[in-house]
N, C-alpha and C. Protein backbone atom coordinates (compact mmCIF):
# COMPACT_ATOMS: atom_id res chain seq x y z
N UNK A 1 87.03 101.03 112.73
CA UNK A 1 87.51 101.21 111.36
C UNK A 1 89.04 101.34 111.37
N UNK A 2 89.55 100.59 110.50
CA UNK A 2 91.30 100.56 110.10
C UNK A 2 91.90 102.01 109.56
N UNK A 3 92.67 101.99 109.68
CA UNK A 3 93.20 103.32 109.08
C UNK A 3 94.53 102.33 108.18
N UNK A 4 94.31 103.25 107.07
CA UNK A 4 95.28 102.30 105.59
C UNK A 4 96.53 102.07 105.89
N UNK A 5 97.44 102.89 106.93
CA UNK A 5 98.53 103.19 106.80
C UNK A 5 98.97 102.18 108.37
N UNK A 6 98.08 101.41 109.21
CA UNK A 6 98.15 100.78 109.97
C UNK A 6 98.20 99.23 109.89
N UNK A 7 98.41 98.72 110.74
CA UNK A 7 98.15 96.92 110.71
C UNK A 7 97.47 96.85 111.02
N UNK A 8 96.86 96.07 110.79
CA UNK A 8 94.91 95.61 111.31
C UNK A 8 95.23 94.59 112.40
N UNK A 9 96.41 93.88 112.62
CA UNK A 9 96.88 92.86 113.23
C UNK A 9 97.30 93.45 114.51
N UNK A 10 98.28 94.50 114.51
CA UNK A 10 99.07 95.04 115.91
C UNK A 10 98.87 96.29 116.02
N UNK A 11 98.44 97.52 114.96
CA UNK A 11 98.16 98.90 114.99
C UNK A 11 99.30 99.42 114.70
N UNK A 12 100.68 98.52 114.31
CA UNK A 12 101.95 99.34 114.02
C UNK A 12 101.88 99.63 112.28
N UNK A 13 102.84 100.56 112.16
CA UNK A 13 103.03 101.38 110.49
C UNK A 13 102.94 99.74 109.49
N UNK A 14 102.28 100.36 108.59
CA UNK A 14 102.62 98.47 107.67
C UNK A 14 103.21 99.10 106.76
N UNK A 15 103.76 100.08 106.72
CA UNK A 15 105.19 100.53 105.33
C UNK A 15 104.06 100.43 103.95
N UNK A 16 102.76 100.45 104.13
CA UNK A 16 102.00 100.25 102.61
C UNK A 16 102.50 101.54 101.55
N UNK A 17 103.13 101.94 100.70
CA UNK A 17 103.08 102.52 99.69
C UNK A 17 102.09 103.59 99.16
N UNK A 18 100.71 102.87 98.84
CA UNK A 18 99.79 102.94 98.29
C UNK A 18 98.99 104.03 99.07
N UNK A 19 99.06 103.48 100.71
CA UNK A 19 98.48 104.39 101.70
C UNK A 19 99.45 105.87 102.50
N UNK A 20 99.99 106.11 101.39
CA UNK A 20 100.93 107.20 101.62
C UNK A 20 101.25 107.97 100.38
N UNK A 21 100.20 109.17 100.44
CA UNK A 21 100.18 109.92 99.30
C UNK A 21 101.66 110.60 98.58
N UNK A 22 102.35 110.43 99.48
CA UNK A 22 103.83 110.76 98.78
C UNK A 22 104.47 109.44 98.01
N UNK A 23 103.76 108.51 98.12
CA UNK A 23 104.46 107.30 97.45
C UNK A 23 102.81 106.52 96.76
N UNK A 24 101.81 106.70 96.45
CA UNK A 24 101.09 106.23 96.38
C UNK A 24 101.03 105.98 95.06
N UNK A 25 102.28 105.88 93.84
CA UNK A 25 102.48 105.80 92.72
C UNK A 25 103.36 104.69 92.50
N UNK A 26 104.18 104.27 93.79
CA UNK A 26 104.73 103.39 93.74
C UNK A 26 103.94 101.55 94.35
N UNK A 27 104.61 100.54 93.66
CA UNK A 27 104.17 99.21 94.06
C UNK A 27 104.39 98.98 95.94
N UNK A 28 103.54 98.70 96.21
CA UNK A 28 103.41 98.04 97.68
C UNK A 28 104.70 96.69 97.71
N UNK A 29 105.19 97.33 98.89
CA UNK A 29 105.88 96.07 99.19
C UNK A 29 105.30 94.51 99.76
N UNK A 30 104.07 94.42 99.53
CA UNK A 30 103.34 92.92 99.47
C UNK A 30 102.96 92.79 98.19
N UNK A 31 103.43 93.30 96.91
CA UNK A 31 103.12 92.78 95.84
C UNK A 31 104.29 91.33 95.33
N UNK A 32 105.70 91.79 96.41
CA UNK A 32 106.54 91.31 95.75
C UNK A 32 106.53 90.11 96.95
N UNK A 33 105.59 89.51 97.44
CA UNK A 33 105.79 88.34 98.37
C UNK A 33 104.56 88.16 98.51
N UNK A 34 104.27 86.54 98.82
CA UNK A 34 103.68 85.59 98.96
C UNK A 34 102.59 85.21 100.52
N UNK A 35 102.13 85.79 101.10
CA UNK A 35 101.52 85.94 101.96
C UNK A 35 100.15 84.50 102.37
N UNK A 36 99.98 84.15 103.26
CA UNK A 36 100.06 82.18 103.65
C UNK A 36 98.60 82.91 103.55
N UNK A 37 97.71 82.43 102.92
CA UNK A 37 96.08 82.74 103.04
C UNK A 37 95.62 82.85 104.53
N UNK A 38 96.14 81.78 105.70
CA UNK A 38 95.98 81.17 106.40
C UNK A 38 96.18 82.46 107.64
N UNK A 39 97.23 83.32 107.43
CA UNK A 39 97.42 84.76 108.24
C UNK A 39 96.52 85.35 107.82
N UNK A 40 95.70 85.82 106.38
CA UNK A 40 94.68 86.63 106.57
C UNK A 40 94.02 85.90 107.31
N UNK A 41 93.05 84.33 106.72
CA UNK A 41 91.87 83.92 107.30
C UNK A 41 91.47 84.41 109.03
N UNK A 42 93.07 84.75 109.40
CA UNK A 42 93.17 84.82 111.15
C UNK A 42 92.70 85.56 111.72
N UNK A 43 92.55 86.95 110.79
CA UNK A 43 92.07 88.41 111.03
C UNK A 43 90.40 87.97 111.09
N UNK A 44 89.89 89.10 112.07
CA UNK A 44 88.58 89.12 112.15
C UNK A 44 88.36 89.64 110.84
N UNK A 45 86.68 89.15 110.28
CA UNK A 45 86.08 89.23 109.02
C UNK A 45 86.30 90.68 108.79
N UNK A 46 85.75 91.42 109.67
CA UNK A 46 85.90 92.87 109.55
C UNK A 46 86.91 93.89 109.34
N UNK A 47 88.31 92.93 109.47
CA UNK A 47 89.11 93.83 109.55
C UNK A 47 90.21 93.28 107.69
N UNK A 48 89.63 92.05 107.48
CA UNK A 48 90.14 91.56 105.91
C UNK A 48 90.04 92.91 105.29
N UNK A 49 90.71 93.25 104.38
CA UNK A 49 90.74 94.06 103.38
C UNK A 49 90.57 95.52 103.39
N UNK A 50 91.30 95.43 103.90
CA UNK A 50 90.99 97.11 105.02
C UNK A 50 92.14 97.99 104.82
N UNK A 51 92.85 97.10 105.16
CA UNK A 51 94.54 97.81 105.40
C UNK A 51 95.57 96.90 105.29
N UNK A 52 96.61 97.07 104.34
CA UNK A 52 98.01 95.97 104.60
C UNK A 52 98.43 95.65 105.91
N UNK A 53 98.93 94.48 106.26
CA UNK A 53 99.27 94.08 107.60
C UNK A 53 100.83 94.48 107.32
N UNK A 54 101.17 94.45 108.83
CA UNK A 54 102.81 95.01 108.75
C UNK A 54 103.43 93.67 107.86
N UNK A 55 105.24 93.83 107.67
CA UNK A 55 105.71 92.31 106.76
C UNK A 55 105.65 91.47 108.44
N UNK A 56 105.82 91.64 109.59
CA UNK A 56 106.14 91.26 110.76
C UNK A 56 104.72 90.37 110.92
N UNK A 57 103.50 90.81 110.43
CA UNK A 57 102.53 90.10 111.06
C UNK A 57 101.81 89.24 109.97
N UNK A 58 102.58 89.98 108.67
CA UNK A 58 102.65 88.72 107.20
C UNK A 58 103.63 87.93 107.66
N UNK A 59 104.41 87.78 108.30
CA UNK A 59 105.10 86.76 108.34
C UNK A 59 105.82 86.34 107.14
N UNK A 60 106.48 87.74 106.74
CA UNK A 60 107.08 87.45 105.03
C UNK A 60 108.40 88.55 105.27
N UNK A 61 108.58 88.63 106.40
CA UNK A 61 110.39 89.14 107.03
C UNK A 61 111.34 88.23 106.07
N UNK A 62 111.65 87.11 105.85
CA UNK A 62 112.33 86.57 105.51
C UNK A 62 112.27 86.96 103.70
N UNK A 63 111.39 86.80 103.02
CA UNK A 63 111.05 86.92 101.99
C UNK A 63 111.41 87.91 101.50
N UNK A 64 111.29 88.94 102.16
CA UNK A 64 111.61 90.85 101.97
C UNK A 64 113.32 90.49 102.32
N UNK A 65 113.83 90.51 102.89
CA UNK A 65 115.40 90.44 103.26
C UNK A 65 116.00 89.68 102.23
N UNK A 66 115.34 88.47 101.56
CA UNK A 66 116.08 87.70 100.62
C UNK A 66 116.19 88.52 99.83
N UNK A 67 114.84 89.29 99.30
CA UNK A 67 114.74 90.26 97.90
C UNK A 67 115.89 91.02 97.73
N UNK A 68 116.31 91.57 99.05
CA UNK A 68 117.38 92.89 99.05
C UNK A 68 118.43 92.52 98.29
């Protein structure tokens, strides 16, 4: 079982918002980027929808840095 505040991909922090009761009022930083279907499909079935993946293993580094 995933824990919310982990990557399901590498086990490092995924910065989720949502899974951090001191911020869990605020928007997730994967609301504001585009994520390739093709990186979830990659994840085992079991681990889809579990927990945000880090931006490193979304592969949406670039996307987040433009925003800034």
């Amino acid at each position: 079982m995933s824990k919310p505040d982990l990557c399901p991909a590498c086990g490092a922090g995924n910065d989720c918002s949502l899974a951090d009761p001191r911020t869990a009022d605020q928007a997730c930083w994967c609301y504001a980027v585009t994520i390739d279907p093709a990186v979830l499909l990659a994840l085992p079935a079991e681990l889809r929808d579990q927990s945000c993946l880090c931006p490193r293993c979304a592969q949406v580094e670039s996307q987040l840095q433009a925003a800034r």
